[in-house]
N, C-alpha and C. Protein backbone atom coordinates (compact mmCIF):
# COMPACT_ATOMS: atom_id res chain seq x y z
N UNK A 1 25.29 -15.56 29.81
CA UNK A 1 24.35 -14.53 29.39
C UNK A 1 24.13 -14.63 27.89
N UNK A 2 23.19 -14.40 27.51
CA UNK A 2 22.59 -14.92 26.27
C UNK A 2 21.89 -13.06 25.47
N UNK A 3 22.84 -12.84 24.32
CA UNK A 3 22.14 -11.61 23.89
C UNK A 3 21.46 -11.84 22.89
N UNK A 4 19.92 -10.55 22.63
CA UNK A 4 19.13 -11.47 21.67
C UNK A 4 18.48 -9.85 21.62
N UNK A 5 18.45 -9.74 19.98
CA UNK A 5 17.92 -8.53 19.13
C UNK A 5 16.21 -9.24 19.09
N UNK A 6 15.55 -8.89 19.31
CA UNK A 6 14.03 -9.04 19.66
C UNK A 6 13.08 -7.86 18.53
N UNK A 7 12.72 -8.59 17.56
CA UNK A 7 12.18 -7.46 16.54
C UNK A 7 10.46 -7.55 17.13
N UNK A 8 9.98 -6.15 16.95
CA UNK A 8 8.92 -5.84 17.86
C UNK A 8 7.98 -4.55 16.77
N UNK A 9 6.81 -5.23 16.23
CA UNK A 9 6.05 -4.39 16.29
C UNK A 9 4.78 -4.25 16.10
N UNK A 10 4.62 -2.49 15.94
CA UNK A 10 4.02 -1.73 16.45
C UNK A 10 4.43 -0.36 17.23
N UNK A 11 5.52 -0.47 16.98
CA UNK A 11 6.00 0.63 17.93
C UNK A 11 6.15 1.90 16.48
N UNK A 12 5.85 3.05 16.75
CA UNK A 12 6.23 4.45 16.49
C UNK A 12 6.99 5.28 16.76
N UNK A 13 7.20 5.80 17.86
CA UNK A 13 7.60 6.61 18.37
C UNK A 13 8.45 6.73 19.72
N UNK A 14 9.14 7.46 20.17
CA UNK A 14 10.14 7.04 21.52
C UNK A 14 9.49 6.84 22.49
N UNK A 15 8.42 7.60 22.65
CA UNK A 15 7.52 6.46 24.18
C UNK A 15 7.00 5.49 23.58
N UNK A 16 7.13 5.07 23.00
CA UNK A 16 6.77 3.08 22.62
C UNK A 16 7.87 2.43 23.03
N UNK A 17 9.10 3.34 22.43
CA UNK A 17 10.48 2.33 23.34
C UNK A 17 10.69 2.54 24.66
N UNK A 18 10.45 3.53 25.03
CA UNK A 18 10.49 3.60 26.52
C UNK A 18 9.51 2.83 27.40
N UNK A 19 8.97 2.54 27.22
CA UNK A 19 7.47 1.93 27.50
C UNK A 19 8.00 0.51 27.20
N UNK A 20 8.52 -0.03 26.35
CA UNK A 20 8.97 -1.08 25.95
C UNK A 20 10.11 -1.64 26.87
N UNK A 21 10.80 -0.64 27.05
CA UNK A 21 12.55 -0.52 28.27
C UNK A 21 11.99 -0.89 29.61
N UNK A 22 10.64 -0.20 30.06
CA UNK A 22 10.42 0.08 31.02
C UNK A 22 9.70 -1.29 31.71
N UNK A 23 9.31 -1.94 30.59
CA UNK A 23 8.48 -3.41 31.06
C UNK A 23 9.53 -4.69 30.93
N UNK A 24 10.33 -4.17 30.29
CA UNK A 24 11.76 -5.36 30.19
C UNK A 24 12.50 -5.07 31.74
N UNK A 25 12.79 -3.49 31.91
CA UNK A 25 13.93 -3.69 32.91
C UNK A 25 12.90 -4.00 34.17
N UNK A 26 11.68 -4.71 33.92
CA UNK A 26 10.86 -5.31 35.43
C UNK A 26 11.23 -6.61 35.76
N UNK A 27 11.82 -7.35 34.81
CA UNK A 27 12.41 -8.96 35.13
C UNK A 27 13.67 -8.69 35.30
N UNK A 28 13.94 -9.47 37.07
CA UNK A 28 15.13 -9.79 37.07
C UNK A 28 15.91 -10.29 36.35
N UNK A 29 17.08 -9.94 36.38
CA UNK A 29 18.49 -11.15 35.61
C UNK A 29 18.28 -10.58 34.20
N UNK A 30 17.32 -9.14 33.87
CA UNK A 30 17.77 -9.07 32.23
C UNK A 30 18.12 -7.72 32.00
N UNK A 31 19.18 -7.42 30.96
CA UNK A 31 20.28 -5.93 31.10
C UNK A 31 19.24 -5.69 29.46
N UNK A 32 18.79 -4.38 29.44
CA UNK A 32 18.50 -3.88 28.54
C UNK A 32 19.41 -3.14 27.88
N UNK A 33 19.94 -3.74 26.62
CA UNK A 33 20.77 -2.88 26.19
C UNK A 33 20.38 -1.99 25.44
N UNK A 34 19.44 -1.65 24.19
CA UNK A 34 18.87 -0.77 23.63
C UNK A 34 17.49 -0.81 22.87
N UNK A 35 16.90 0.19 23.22
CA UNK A 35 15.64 0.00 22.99
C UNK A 35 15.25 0.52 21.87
N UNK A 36 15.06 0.68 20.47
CA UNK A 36 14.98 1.53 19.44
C UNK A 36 13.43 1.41 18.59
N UNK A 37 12.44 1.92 18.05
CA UNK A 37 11.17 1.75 16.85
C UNK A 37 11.62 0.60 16.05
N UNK A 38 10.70 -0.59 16.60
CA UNK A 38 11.07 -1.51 16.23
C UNK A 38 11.89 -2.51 16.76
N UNK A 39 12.80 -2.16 17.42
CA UNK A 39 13.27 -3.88 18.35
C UNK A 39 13.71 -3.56 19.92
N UNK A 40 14.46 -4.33 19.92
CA UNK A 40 14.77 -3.97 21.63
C UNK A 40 15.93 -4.95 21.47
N UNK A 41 17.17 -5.14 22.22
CA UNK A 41 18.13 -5.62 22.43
C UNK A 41 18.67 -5.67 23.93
N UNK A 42 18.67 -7.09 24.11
CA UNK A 42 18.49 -7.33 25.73
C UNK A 42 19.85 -8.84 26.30
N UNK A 43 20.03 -8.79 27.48
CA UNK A 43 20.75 -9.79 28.15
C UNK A 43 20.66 -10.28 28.98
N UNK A 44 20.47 -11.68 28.86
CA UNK A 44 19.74 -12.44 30.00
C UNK A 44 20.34 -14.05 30.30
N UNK A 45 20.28 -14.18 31.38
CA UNK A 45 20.71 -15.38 31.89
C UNK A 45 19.62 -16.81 31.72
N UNK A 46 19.41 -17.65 30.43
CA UNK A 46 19.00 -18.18 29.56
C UNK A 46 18.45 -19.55 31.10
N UNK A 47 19.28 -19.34 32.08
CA UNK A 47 18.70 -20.33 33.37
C UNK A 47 17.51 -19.90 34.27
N UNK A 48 17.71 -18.23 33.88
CA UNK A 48 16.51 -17.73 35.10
C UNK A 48 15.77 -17.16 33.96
N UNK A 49 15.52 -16.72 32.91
CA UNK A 49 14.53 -16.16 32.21
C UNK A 49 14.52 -16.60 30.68
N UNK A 50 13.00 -16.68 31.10
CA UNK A 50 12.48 -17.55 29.48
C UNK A 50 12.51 -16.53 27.99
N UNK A 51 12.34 -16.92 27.23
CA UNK A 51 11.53 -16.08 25.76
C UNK A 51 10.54 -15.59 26.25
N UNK A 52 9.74 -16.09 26.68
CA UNK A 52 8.22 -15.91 26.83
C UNK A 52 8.13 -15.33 28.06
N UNK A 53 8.72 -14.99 28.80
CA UNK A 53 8.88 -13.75 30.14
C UNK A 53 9.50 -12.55 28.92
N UNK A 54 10.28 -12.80 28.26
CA UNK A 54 10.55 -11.33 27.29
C UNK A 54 9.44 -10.76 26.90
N UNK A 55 9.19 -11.78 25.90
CA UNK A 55 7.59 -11.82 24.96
C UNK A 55 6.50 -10.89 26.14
N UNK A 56 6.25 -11.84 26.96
CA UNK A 56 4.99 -11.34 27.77
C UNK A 56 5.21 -9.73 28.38
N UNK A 57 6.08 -9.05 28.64
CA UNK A 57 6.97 -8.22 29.16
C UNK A 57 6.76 -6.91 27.94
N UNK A 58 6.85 -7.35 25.99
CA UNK A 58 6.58 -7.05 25.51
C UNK A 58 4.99 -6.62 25.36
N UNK A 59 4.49 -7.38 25.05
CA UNK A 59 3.28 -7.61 25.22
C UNK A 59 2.36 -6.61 26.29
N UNK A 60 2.59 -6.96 27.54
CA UNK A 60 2.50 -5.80 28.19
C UNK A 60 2.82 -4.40 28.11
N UNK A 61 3.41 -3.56 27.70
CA UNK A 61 3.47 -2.76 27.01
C UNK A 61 2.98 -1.98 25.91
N UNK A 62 1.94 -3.71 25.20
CA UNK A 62 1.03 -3.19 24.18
C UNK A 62 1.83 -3.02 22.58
N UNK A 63 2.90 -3.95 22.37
CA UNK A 63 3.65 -4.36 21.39
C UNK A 63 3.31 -6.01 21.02
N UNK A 64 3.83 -6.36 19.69
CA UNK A 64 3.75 -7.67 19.47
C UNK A 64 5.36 -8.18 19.19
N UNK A 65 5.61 -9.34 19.39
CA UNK A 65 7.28 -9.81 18.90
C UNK A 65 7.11 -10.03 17.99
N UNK A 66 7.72 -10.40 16.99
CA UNK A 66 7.40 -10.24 15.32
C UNK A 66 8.50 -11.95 15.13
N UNK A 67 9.58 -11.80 16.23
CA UNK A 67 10.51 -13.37 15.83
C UNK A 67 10.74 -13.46 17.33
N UNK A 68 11.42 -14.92 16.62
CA UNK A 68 12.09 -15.30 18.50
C UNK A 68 13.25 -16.14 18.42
């Protein structure tokens, strides 16, 4: 399992992170550990899920990733 602080923005306010939590915990195989204004911190099995399933996941939500 592979943990990875994911800086993210656009976000404001606590429904941006929730909203943010809520499109991460939709891919299997990844443990959201905390979602805060501004990043997200997540755990994932680096064999079944890409960056870019994070990213897109983000994205959806209507955020941008800022690193990777």
């Amino acid at each position: 399992m592979k943990t990875q602080e994911i800086k993210i923005e656009g976000m404001s306010c606590s429904h941006c992170a929730m909203a943010v939590r809520k499109e991460l915990s939709k891919i299997h195989d990844v443990k959201v550990s905390d979602v805060q204004i501004g990043s997200a911190k997540v755990e994932y099995d680096e064999s079944k899920v890409t960056f870019k399933e994070l990213e897109t996941a983000i994205e959806n939500a209507g955020y941008k990733v800022i690193n990777n």
